[in-house]
C-alpha atoms as a PDB file:
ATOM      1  CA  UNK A   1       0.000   0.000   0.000  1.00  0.00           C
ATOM      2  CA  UNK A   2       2.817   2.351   0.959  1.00  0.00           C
ATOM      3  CA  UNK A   3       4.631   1.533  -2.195  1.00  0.00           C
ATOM      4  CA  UNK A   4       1.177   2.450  -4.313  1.00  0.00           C
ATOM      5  CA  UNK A   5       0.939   5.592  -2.263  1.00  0.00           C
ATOM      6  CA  UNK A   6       4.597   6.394  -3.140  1.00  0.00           C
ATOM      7  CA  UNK A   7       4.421   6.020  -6.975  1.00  0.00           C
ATOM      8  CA  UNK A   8       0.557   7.790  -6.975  1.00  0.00           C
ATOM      9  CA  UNK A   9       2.566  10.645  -5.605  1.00  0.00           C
ATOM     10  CA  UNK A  10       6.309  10.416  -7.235  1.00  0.00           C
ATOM     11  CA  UNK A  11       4.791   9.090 -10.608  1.00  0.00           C
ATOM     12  CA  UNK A  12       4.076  12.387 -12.504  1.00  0.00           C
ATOM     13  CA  UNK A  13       7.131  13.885 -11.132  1.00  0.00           C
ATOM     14  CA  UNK A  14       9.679  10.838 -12.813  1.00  0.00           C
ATOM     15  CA  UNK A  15       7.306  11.049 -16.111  1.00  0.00           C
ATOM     16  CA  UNK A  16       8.364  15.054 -16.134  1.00  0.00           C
ATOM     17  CA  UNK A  17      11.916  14.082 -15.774  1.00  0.00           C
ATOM     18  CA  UNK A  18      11.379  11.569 -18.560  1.00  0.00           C
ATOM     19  CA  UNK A  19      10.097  13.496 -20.739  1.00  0.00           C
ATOM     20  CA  UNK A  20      12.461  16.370 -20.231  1.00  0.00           C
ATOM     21  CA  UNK A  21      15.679  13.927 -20.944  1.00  0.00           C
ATOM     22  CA  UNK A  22      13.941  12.625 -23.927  1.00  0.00           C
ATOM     23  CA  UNK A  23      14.636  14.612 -27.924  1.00  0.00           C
ATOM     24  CA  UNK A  24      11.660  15.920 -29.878  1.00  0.00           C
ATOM     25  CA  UNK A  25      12.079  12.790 -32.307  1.00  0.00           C
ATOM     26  CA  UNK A  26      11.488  10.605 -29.139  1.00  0.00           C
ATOM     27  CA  UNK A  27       8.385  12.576 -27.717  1.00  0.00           C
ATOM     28  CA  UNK A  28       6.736  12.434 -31.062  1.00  0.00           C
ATOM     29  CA  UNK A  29       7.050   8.505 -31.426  1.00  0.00           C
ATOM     30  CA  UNK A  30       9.871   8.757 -34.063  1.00  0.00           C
ATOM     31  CA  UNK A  31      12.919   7.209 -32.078  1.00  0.00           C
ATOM     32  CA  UNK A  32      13.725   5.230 -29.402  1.00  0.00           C
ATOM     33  CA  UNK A  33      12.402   6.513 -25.752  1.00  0.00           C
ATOM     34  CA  UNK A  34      14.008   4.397 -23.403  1.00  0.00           C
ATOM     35  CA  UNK A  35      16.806   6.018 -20.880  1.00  0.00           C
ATOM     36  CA  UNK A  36      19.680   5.410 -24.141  1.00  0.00           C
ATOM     37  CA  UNK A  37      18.279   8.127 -25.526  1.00  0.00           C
ATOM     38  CA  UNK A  38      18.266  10.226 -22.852  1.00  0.00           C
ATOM     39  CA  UNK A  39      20.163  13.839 -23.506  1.00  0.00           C
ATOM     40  CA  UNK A  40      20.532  16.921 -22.193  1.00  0.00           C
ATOM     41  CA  UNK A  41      19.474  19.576 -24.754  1.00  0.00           C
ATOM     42  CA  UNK A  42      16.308  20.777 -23.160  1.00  0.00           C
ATOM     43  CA  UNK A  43      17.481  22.000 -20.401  1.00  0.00           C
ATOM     44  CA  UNK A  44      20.457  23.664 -22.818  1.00  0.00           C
ATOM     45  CA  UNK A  45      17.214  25.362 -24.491  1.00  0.00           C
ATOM     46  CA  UNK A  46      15.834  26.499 -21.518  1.00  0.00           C
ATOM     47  CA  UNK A  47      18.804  27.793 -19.954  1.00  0.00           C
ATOM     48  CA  UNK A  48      20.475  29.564 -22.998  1.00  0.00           C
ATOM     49  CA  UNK A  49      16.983  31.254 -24.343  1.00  0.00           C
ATOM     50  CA  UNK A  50      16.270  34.400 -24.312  1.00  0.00           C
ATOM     51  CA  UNK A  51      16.145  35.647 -21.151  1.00  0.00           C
ATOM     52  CA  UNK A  52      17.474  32.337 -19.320  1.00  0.00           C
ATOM     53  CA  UNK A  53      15.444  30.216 -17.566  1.00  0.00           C
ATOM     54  CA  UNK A  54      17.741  30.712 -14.502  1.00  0.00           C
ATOM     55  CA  UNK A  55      16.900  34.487 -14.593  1.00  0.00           C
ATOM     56  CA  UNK A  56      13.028  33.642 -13.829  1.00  0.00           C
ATOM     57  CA  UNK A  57      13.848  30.939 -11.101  1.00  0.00           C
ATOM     58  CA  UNK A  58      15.994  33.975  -9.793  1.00  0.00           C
ATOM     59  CA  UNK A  59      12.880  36.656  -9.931  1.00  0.00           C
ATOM     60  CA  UNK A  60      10.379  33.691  -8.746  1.00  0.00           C
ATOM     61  CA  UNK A  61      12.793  33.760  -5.770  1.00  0.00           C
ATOM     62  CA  UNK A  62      13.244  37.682  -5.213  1.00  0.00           C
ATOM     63  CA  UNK A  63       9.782  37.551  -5.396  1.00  0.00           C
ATOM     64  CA  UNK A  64       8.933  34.465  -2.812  1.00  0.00           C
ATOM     65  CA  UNK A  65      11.051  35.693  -0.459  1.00  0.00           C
ATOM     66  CA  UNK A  66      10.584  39.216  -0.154  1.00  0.00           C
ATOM     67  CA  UNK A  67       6.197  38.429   0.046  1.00  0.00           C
ATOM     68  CA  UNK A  68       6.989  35.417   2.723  1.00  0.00           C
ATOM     69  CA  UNK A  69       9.157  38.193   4.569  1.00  0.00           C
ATOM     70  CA  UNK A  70       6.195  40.735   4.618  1.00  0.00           C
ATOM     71  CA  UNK A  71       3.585  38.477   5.562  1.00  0.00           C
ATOM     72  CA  UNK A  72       5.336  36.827   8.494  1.00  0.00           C
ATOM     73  CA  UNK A  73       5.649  40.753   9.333  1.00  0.00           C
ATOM     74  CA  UNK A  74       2.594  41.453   9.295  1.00  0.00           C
ATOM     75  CA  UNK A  75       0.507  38.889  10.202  1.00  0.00           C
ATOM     76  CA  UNK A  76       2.200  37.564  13.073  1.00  0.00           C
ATOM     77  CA  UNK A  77       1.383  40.701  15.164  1.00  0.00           C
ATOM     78  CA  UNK A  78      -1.748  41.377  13.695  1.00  0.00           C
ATOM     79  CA  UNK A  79      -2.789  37.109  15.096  1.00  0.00           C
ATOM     80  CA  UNK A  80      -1.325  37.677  18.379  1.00  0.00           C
ATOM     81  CA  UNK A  81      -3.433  40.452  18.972  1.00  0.00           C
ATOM     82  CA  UNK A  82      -6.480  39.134  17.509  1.00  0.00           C
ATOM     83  CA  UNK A  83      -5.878  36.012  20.021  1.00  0.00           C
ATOM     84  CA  UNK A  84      -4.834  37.994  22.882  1.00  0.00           C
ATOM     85  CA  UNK A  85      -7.670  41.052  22.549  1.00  0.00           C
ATOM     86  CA  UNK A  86     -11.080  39.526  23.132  1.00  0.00           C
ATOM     87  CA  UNK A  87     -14.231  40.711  22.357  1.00  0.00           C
ATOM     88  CA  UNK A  88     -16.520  41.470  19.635  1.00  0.00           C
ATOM     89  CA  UNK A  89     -14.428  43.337  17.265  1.00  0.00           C
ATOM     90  CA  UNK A  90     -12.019  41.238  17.744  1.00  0.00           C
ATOM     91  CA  UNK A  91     -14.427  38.234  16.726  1.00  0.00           C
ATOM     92  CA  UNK A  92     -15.548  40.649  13.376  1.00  0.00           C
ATOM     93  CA  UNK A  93     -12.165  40.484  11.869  1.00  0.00           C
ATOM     94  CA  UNK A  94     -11.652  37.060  12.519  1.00  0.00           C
ATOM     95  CA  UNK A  95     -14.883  36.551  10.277  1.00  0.00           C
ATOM     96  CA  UNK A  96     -13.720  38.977   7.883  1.00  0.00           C
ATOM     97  CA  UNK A  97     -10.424  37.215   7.176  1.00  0.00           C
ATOM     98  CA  UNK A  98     -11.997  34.064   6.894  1.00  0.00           C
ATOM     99  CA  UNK A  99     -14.053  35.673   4.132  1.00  0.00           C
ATOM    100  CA  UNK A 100     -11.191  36.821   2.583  1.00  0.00           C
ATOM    101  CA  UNK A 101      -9.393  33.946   2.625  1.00  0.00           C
ATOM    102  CA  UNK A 102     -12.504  32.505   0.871  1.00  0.00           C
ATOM    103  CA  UNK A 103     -12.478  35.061  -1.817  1.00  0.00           C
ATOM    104  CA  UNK A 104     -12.106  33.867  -5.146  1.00  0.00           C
ATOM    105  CA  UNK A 105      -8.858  36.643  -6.106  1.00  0.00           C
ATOM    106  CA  UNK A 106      -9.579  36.287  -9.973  1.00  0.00           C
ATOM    107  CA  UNK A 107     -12.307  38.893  -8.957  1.00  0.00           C
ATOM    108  CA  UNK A 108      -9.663  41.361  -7.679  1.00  0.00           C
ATOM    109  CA  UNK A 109      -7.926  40.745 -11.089  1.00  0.00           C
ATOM    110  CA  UNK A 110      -9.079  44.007 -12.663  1.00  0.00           C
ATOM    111  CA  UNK A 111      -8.772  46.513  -9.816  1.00  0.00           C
ATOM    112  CA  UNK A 112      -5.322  45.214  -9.160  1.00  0.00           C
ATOM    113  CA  UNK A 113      -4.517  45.873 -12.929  1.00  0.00           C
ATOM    114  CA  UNK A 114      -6.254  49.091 -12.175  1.00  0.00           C
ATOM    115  CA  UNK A 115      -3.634  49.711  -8.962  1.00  0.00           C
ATOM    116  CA  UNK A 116      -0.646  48.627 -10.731  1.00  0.00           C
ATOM    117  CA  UNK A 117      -1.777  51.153 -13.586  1.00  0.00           C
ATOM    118  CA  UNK A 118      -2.634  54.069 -11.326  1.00  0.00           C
ATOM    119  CA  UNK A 119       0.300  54.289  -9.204  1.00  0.00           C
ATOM    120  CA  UNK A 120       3.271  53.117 -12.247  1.00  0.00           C
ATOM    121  CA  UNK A 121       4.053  49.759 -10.335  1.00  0.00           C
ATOM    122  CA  UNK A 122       4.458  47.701 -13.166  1.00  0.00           C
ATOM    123  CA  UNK A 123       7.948  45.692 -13.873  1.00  0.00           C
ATOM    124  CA  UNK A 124       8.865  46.260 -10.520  1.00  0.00           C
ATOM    125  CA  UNK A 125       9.747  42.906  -8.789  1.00  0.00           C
ATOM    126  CA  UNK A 126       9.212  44.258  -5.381  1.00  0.00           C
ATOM    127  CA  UNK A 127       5.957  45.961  -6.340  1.00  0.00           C
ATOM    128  CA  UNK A 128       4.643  42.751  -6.771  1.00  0.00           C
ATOM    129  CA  UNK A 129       5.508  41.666  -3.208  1.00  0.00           C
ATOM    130  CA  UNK A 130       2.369  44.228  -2.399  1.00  0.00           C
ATOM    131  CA  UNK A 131      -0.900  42.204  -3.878  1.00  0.00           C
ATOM    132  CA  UNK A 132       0.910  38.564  -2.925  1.00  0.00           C
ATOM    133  CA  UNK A 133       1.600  40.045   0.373  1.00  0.00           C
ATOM    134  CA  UNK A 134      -2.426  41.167   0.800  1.00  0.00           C
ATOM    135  CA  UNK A 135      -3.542  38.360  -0.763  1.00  0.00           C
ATOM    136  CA  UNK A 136      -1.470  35.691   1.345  1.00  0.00           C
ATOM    137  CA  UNK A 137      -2.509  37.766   5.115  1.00  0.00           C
ATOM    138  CA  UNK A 138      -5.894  35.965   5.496  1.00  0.00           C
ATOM    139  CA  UNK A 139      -4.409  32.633   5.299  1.00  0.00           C
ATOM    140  CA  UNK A 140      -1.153  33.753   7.493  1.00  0.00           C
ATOM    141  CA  UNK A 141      -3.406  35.387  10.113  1.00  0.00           C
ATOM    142  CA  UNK A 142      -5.668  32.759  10.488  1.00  0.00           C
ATOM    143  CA  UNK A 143      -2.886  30.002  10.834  1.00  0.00           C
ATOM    144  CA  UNK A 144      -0.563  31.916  13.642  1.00  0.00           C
ATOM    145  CA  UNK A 145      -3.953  32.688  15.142  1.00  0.00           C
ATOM    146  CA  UNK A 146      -4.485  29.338  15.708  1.00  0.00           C
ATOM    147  CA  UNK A 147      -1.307  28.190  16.761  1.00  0.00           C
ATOM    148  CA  UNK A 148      -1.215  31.043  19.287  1.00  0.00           C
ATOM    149  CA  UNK A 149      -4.380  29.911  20.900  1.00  0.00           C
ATOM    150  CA  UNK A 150      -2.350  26.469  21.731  1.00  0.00           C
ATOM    151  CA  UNK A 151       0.289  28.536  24.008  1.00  0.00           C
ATOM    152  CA  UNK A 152      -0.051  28.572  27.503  1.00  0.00           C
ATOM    153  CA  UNK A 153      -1.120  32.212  28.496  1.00  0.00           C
ATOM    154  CA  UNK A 154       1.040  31.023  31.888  1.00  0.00           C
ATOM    155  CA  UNK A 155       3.939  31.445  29.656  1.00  0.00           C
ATOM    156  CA  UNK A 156       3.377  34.960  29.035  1.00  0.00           C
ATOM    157  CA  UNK A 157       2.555  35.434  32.733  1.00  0.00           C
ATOM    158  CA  UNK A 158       5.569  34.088  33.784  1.00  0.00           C
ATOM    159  CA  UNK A 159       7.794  36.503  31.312  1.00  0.00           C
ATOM    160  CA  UNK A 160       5.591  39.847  32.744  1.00  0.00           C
ATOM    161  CA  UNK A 161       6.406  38.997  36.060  1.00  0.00           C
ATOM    162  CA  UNK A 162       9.988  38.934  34.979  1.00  0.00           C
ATOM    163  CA  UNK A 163       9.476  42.383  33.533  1.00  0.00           C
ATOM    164  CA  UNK A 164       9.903  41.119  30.026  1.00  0.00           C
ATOM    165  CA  UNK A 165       7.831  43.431  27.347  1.00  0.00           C
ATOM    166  CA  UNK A 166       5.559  43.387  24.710  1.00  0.00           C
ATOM    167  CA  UNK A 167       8.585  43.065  22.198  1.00  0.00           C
ATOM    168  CA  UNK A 168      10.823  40.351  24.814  1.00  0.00           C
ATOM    169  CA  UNK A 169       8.451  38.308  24.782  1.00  0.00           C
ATOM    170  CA  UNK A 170       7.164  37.520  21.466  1.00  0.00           C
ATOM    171  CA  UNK A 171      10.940  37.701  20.422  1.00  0.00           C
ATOM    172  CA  UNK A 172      12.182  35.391  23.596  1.00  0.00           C
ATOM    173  CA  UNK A 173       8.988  32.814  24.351  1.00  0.00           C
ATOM    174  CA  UNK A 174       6.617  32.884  21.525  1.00  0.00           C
ATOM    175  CA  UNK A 175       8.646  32.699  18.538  1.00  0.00           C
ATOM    176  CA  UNK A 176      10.473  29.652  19.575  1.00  0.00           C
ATOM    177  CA  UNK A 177       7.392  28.108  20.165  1.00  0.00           C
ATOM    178  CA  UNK A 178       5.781  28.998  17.161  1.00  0.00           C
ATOM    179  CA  UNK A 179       8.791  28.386  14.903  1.00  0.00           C
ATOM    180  CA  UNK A 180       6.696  24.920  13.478  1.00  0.00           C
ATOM    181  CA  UNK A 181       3.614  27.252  12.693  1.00  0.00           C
ATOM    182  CA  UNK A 182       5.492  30.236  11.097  1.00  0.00           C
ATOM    183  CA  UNK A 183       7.620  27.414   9.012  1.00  0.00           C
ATOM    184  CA  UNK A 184       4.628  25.653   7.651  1.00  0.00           C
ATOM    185  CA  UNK A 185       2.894  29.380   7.232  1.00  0.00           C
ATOM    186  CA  UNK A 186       6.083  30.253   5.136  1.00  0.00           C
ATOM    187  CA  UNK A 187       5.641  27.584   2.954  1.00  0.00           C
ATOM    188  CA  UNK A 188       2.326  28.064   1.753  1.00  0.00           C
ATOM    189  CA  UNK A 189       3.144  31.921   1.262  1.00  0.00           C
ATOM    190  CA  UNK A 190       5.935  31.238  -0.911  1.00  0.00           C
ATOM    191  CA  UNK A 191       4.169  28.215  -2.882  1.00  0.00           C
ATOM    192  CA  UNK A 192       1.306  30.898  -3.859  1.00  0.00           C
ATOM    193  CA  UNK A 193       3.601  33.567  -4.869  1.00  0.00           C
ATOM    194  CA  UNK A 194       5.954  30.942  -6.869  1.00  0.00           C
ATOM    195  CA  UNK A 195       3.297  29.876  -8.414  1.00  0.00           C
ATOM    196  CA  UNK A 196       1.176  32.356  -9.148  1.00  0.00           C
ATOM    197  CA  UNK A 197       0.611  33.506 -12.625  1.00  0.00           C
ATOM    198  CA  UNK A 198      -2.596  36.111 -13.496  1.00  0.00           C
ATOM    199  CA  UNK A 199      -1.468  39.366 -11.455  1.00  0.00           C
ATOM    200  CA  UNK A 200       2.055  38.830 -12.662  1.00  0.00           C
ATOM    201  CA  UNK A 201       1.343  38.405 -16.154  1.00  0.00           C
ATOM    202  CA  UNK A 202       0.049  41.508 -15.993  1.00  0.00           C
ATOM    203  CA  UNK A 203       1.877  43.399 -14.100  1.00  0.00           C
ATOM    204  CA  UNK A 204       5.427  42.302 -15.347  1.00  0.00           C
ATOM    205  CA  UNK A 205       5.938  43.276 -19.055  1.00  0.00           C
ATOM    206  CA  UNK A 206       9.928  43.443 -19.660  1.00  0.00           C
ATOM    207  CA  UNK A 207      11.538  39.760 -20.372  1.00  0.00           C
ATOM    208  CA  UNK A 208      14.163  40.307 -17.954  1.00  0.00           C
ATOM    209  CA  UNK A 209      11.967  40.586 -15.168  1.00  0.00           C
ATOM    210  CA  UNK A 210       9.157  37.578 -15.787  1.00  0.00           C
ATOM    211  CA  UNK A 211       8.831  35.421 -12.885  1.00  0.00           C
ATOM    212  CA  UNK A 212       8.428  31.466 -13.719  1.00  0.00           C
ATOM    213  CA  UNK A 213       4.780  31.237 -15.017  1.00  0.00           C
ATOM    214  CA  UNK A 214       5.123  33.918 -17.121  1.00  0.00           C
ATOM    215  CA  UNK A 215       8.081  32.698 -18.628  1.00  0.00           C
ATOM    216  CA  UNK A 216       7.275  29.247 -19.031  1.00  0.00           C
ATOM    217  CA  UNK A 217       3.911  30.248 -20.876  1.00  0.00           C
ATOM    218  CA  UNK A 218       6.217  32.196 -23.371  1.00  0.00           C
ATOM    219  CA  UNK A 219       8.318  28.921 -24.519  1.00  0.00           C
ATOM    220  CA  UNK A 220       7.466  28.071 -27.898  1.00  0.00           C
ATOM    221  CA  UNK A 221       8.425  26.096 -30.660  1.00  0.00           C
ATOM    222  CA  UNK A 222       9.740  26.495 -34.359  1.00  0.00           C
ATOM    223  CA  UNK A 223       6.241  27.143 -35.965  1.00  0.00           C
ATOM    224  CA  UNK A 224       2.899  27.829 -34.510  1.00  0.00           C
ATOM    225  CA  UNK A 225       2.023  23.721 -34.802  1.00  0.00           C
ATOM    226  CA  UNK A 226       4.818  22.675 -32.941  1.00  0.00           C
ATOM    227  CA  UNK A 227       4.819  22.477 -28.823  1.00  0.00           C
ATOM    228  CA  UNK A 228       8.134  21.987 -27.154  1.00  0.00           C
ATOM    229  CA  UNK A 229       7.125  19.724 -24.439  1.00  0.00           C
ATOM    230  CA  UNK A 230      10.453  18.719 -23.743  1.00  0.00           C
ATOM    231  CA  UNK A 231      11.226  22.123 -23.072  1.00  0.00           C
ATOM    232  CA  UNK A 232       8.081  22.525 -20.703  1.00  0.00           C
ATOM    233  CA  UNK A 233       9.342  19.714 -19.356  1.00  0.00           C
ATOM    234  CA  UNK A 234      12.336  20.412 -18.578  1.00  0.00           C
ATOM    235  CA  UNK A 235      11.574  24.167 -16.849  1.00  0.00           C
ATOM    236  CA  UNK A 236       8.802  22.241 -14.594  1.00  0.00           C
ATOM    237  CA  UNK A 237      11.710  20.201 -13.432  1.00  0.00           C
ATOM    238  CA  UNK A 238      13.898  23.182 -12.735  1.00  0.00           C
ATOM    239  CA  UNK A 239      11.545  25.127 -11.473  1.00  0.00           C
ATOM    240  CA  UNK A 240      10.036  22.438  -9.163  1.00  0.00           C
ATOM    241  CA  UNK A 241      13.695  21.213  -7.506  1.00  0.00           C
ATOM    242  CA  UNK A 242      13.701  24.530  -5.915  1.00  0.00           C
ATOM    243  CA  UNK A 243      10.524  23.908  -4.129  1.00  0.00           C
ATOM    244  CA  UNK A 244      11.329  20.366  -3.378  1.00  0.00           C
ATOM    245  CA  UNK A 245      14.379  20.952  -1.634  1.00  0.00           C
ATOM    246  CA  UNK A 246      12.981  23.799   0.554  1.00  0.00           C
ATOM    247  CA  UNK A 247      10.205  21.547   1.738  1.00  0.00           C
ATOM    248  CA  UNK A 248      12.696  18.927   2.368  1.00  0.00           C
ATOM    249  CA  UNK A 249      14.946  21.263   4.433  1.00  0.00           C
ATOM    250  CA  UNK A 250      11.979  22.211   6.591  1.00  0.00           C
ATOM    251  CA  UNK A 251       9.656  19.253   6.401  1.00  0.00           C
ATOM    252  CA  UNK A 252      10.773  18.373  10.052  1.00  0.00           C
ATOM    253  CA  UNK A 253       8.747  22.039  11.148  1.00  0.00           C
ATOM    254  CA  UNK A 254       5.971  22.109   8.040  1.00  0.00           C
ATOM    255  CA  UNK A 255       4.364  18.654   9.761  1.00  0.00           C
ATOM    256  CA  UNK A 256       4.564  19.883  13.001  1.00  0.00           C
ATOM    257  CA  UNK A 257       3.058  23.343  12.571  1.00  0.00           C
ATOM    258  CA  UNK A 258      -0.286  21.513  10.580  1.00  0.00           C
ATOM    259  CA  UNK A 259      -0.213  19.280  13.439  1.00  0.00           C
ATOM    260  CA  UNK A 260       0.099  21.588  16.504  1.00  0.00           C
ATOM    261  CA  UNK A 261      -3.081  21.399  18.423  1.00  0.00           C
ATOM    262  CA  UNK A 262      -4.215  17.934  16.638  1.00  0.00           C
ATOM    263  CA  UNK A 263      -4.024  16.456  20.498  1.00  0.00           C
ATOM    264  CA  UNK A 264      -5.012  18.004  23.529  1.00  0.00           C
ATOM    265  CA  UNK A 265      -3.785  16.789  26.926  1.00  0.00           C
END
């Protein structure tokens, strides 16, 4: 059963790296397709086009980074004192960031474009950090929130009454605590802004500056009835390995921070 469970999930990722190994003879049915014929060249195209592949998996990153930076800012604060303040207002924006984080963003599509438009923020990389940012808080706040709610309040007793502050004590006994919550939150952030492809399709114009959707929607082949799919192929695979290592790195804190609070006791 494990073994079905492992090929279910690993078996579209080896077919990708197939296929991205094989030549456009092979992937048509016109040659052999067996791991003889494996080469290199796609990922040659990919990398040597025009702007390289590695300059997109470089923006994508810029990109990630800088909106998983910004939303731990923000929404870590803004959870602890959603969890912390009581009360009815307190309850309101927890309901209104749950409706957010339920609202379909293809509706915001045009009055982004509108933003982006109105105040000259398009091809600018950390622009673009603004509307991931927004659009990733609802999840973010909603997550910490609920991993705050498993601390303690004893903890943060015990710190007052050593005269710690505000400040002290999120930095010294919360954030250790919450390191599981804030990896797994981190994760999802940058997954959505690697992989998201509508605001910066529009917002991003200049080659140089495409992040990874938007530059793997521009590969094309020789002639309008050709589709390189080995050289789709091969920029999924280079622009998944990224992604797979991270999650390896910090798999140890991603399960625990969707499991904290599972048991009580």
């Amino acid at each position: 059963m494990r073994l079905l469970a492992l090929l279910w999930s690993l078996g579209p990722l080896l077919w990708q790296l197939h296929t991205s190994l094989l030549p456009p003879e092979a992937l048509v049915g016109r040659g052999p397709a067996g791991p003889a014929a494996w080469t290199l060249a796609n990922y040659r195209l990919v990398l040597a086009g025009d702007p390289p592949l590695w300059r997109s998996l470089l923006n994508s990153a810029l990109v990630g980074g800088g909106t998983t930076l910004l939303t731990l800012l923000v929404a870590l604060p803004c959870a602890y004192a959603l969890q912390r303040r009581r009360g009815p207002l307190a309850w309101g924006v927890g309901a209104a960031l749950l409706a957010a984080a339920l609202f379909p963003t293809v509706l915001l599509f045009l009055g982004l474009l509108e933003l982006a438009r109105s105040f000259h923020l398009g091809n600018n990389l950390a622009a673009l950090c603004l509307p991931y940012t927004a659009l990733s808080l609802p999840l973010a706040i909603l997550l910490l929130r609920a991993a705050i709610a498993d601390l303690p309040p004893e903890l943060e007793d015990a710190a007052l009454l050593e005269g710690m502050g505000l400040g002290i004590r999120l930095r010294a006994v919360l954030l250790p605590l919450l390191a599981p919550a804030l990896a797994s939150t981190a994760i999802l952030t940058f997954l959505f802004s690697w992989n998201e492809y509508a605001i910066a399709l529009t917002w991003i114009s200049r080659v140089d500056r495409l992040t990874l959707p938007t530059a793997m929607a521009r590969l094309a082949g020789s002639s309008v009835f050709t589709v390189p799919y080995g050289a789709f192929a091969a920029a999924t695979v280079l622009g998944s390995l990224p992604l797979l290592l991270l999650v390896l790195v910090a798999q140890r804190w991603i399960v625990r921070g969707l499991t904290q609070g599972a048991v009580k006791g």
